[in-house]
C-alpha atoms as a PDB file:
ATOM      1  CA  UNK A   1     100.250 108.974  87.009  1.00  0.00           C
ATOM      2  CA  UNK A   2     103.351 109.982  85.980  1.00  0.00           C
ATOM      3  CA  UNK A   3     105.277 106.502  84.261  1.00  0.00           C
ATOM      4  CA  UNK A   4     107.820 108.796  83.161  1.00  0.00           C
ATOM      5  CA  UNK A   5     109.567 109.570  86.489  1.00  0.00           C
ATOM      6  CA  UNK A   6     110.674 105.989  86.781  1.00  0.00           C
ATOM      7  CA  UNK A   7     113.782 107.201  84.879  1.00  0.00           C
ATOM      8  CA  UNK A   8     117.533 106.273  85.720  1.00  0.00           C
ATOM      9  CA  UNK A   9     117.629 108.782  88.345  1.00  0.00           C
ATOM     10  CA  UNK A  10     114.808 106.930  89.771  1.00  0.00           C
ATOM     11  CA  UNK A  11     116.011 103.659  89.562  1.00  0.00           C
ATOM     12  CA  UNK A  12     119.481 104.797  90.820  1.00  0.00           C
ATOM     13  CA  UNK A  13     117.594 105.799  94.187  1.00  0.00           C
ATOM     14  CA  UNK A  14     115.453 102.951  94.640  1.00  0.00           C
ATOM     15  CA  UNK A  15     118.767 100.729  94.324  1.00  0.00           C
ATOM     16  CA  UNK A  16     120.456 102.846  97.272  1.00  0.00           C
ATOM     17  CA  UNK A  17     117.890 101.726  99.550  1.00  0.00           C
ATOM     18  CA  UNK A  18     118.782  99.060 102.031  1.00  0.00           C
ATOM     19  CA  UNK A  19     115.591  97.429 101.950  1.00  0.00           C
ATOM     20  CA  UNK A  20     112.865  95.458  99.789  1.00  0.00           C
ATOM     21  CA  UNK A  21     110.445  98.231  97.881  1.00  0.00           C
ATOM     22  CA  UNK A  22     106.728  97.586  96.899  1.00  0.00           C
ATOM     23  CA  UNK A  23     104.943 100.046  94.749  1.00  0.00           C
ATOM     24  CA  UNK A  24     101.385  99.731  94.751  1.00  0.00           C
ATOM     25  CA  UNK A  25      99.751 101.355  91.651  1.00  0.00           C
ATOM     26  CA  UNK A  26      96.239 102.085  90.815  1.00  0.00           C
ATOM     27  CA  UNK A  27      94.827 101.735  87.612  1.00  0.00           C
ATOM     28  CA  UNK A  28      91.530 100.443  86.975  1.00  0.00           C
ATOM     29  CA  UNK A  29      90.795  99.244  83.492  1.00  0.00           C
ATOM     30  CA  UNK A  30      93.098  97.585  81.337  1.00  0.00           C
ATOM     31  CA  UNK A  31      92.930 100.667  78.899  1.00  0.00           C
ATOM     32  CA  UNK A  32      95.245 103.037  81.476  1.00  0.00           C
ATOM     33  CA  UNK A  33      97.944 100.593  80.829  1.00  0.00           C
ATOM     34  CA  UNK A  34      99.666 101.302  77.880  1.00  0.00           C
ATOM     35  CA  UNK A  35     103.518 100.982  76.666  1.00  0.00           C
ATOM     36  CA  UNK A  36     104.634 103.784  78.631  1.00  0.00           C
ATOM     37  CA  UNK A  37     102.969 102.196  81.796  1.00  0.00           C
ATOM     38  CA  UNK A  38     104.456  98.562  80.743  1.00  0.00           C
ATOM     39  CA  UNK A  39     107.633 100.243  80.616  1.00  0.00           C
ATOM     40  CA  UNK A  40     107.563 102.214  84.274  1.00  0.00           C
ATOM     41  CA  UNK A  41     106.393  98.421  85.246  1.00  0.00           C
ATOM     42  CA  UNK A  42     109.732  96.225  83.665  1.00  0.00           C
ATOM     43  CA  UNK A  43     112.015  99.471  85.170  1.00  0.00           C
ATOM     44  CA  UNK A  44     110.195  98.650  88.216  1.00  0.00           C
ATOM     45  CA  UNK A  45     110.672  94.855  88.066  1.00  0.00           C
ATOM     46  CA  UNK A  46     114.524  95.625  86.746  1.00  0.00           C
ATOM     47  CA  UNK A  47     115.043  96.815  89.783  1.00  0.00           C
ATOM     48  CA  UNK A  48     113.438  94.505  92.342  1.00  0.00           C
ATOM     49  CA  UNK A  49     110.189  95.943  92.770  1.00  0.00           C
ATOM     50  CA  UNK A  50     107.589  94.099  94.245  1.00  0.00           C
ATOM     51  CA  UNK A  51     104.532  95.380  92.141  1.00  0.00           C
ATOM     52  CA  UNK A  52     100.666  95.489  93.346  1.00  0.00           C
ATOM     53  CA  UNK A  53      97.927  97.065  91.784  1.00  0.00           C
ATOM     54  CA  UNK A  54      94.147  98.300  93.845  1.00  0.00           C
ATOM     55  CA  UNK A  55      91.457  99.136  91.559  1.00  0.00           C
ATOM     56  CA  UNK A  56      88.343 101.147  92.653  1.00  0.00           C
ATOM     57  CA  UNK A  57      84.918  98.912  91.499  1.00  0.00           C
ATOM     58  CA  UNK A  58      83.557 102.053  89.421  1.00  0.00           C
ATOM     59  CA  UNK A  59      80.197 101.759  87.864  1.00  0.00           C
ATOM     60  CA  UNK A  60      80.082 101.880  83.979  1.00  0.00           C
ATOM     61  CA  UNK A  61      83.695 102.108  84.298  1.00  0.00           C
ATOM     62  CA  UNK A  62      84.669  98.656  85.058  1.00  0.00           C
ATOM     63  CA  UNK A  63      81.586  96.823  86.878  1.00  0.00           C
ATOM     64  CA  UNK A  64      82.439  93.952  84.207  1.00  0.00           C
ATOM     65  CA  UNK A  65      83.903  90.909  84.909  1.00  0.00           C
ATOM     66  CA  UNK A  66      85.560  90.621  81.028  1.00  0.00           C
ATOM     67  CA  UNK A  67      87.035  93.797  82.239  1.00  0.00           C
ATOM     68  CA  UNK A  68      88.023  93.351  85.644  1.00  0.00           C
ATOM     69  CA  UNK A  69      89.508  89.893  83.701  1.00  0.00           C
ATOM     70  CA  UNK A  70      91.397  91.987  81.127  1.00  0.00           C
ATOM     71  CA  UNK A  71      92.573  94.258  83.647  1.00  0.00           C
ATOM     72  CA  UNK A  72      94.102  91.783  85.503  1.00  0.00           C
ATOM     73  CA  UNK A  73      95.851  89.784  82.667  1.00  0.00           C
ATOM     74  CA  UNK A  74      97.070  93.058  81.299  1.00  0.00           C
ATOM     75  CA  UNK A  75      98.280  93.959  84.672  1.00  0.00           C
ATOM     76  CA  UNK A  76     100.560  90.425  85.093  1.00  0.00           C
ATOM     77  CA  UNK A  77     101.417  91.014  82.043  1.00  0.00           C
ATOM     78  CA  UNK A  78     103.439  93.983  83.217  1.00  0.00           C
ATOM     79  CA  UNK A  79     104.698  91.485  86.598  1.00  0.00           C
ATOM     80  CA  UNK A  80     102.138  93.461  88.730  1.00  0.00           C
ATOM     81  CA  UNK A  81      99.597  91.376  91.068  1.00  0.00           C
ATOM     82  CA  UNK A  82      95.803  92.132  91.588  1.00  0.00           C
ATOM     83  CA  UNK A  83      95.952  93.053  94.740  1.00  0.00           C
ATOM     84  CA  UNK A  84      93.085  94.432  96.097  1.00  0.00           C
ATOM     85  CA  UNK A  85      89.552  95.497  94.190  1.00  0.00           C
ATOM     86  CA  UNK A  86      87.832  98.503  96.062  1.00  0.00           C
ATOM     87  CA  UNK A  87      84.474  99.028  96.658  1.00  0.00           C
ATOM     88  CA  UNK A  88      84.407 103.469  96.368  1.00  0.00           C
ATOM     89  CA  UNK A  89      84.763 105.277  99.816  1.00  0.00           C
ATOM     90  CA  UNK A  90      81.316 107.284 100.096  1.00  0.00           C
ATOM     91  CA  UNK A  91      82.856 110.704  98.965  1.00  0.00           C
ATOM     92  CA  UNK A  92      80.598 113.610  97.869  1.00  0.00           C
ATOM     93  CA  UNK A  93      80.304 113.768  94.458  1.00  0.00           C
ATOM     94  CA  UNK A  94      81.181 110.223  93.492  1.00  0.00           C
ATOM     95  CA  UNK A  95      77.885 108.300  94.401  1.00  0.00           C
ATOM     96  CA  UNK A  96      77.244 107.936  90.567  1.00  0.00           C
ATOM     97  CA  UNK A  97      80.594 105.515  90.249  1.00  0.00           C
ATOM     98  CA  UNK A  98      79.012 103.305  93.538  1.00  0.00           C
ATOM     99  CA  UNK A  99      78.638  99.644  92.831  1.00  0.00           C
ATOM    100  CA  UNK A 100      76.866  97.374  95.760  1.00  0.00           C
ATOM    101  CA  UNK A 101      78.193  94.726  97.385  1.00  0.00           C
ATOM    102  CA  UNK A 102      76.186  92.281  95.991  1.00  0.00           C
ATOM    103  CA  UNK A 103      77.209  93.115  92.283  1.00  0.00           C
ATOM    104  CA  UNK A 104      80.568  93.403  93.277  1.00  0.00           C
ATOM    105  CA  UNK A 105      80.618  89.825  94.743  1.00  0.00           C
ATOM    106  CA  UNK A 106      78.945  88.358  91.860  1.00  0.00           C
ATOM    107  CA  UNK A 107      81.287  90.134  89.981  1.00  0.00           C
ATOM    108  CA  UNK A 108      84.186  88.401  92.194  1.00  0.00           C
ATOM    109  CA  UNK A 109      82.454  85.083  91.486  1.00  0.00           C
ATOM    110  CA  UNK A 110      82.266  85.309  87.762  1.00  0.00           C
ATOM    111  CA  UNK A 111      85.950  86.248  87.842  1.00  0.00           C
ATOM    112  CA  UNK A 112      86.621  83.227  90.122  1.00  0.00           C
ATOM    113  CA  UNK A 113      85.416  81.123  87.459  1.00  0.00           C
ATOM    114  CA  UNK A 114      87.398  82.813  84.800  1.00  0.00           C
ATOM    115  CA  UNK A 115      91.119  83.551  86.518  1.00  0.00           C
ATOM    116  CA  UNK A 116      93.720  81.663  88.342  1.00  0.00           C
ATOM    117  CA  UNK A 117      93.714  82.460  92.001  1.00  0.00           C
ATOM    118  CA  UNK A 118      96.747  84.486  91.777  1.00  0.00           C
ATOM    119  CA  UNK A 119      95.244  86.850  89.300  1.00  0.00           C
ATOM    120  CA  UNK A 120      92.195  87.705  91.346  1.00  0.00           C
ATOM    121  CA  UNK A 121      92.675  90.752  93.778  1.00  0.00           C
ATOM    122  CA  UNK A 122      91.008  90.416  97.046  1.00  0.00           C
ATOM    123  CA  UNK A 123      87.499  92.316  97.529  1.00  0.00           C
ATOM    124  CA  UNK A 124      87.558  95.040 100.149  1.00  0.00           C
ATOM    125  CA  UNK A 125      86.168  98.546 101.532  1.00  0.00           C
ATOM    126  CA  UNK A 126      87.373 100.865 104.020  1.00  0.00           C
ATOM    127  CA  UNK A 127      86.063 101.354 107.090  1.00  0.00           C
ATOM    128  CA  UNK A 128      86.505 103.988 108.649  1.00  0.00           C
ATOM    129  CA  UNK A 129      88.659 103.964 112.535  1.00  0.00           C
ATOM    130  CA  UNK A 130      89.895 100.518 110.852  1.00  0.00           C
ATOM    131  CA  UNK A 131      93.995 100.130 110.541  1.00  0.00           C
ATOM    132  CA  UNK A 132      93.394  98.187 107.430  1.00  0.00           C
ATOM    133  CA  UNK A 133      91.260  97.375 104.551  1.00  0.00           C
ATOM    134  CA  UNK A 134      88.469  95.224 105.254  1.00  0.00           C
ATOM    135  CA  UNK A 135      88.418  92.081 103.130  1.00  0.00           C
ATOM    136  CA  UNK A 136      84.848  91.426 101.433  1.00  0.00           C
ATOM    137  CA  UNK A 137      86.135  88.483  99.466  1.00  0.00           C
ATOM    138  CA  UNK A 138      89.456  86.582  99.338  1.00  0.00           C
ATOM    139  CA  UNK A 139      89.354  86.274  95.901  1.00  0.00           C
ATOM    140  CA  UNK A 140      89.591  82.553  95.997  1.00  0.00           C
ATOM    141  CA  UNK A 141      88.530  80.124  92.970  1.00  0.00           C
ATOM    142  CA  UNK A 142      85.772  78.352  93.545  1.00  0.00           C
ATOM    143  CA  UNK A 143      85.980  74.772  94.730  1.00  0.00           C
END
């Protein structure tokens, strides 16, 4: 949200810490990513970062697989990995931005046929009571 806190005094923290950092961000269509987001990424990287992105599967937002695609070059681009593509948590007011599973397997599939395996984020919901994500789809490429 805010690329411009990964400044010096940022950086200069994240280096005191004893141990390995991953930052997982969130964008979801290759248009949030722009120079100032590249930027926040490579000060990131600079400084050992391990970076992942999730993505929410929103309807007429990026229910495309030349999208999801784009999203995901632009993303390792920036040396962050697809990590996980979410189907939307049934919150009130939201049900307009739902896509269903089938389309968002398809979608997976077309992508499958489109990226290298390490470029496609894994498929997954919430379910509630669950520790973890639920995985939908690896994301693997088609044999």
């Amino acid at each position: 949200m805010l690329p411009a806190r990964v400044d010096a005094g940022f950086i200069a923290w994240r280096g005191s810490l004893p141990w390995k950092t991953t930052v997982v961000l969130h964008c979801n269509h290759p248009n949030e990513i722009d120079v100032e987001v590249a930027a926040a990424c490579a000060r990131l990287r600079t400084a050992g970062v391990t970076l992942l992105n999730q993505s929410v599967l929103l309807a007429g937002v990026n229910d495309d697989a030349q999208v999801l695609a784009a999203l995901s070059r632009r993303l390792f681009d920036c040396n962050v990995l697809p990590y996980y593509l979410r189907l939307l948590d049934p919150v009130r007011g939201a049900a307009h931005f739902e896509v269903n599973e089938a389309l968002a397997r398809g979608l997976m599939t077309e992508l499958a046929h489109t990226l290298p395996g390490y470029l496609l984020p894994r498929l997954v919901r919430e379910i509630p009571d669950r520790p973890a994500k639920t995985v939908i789809s690896a994301g693997l490429a088609p044999t």
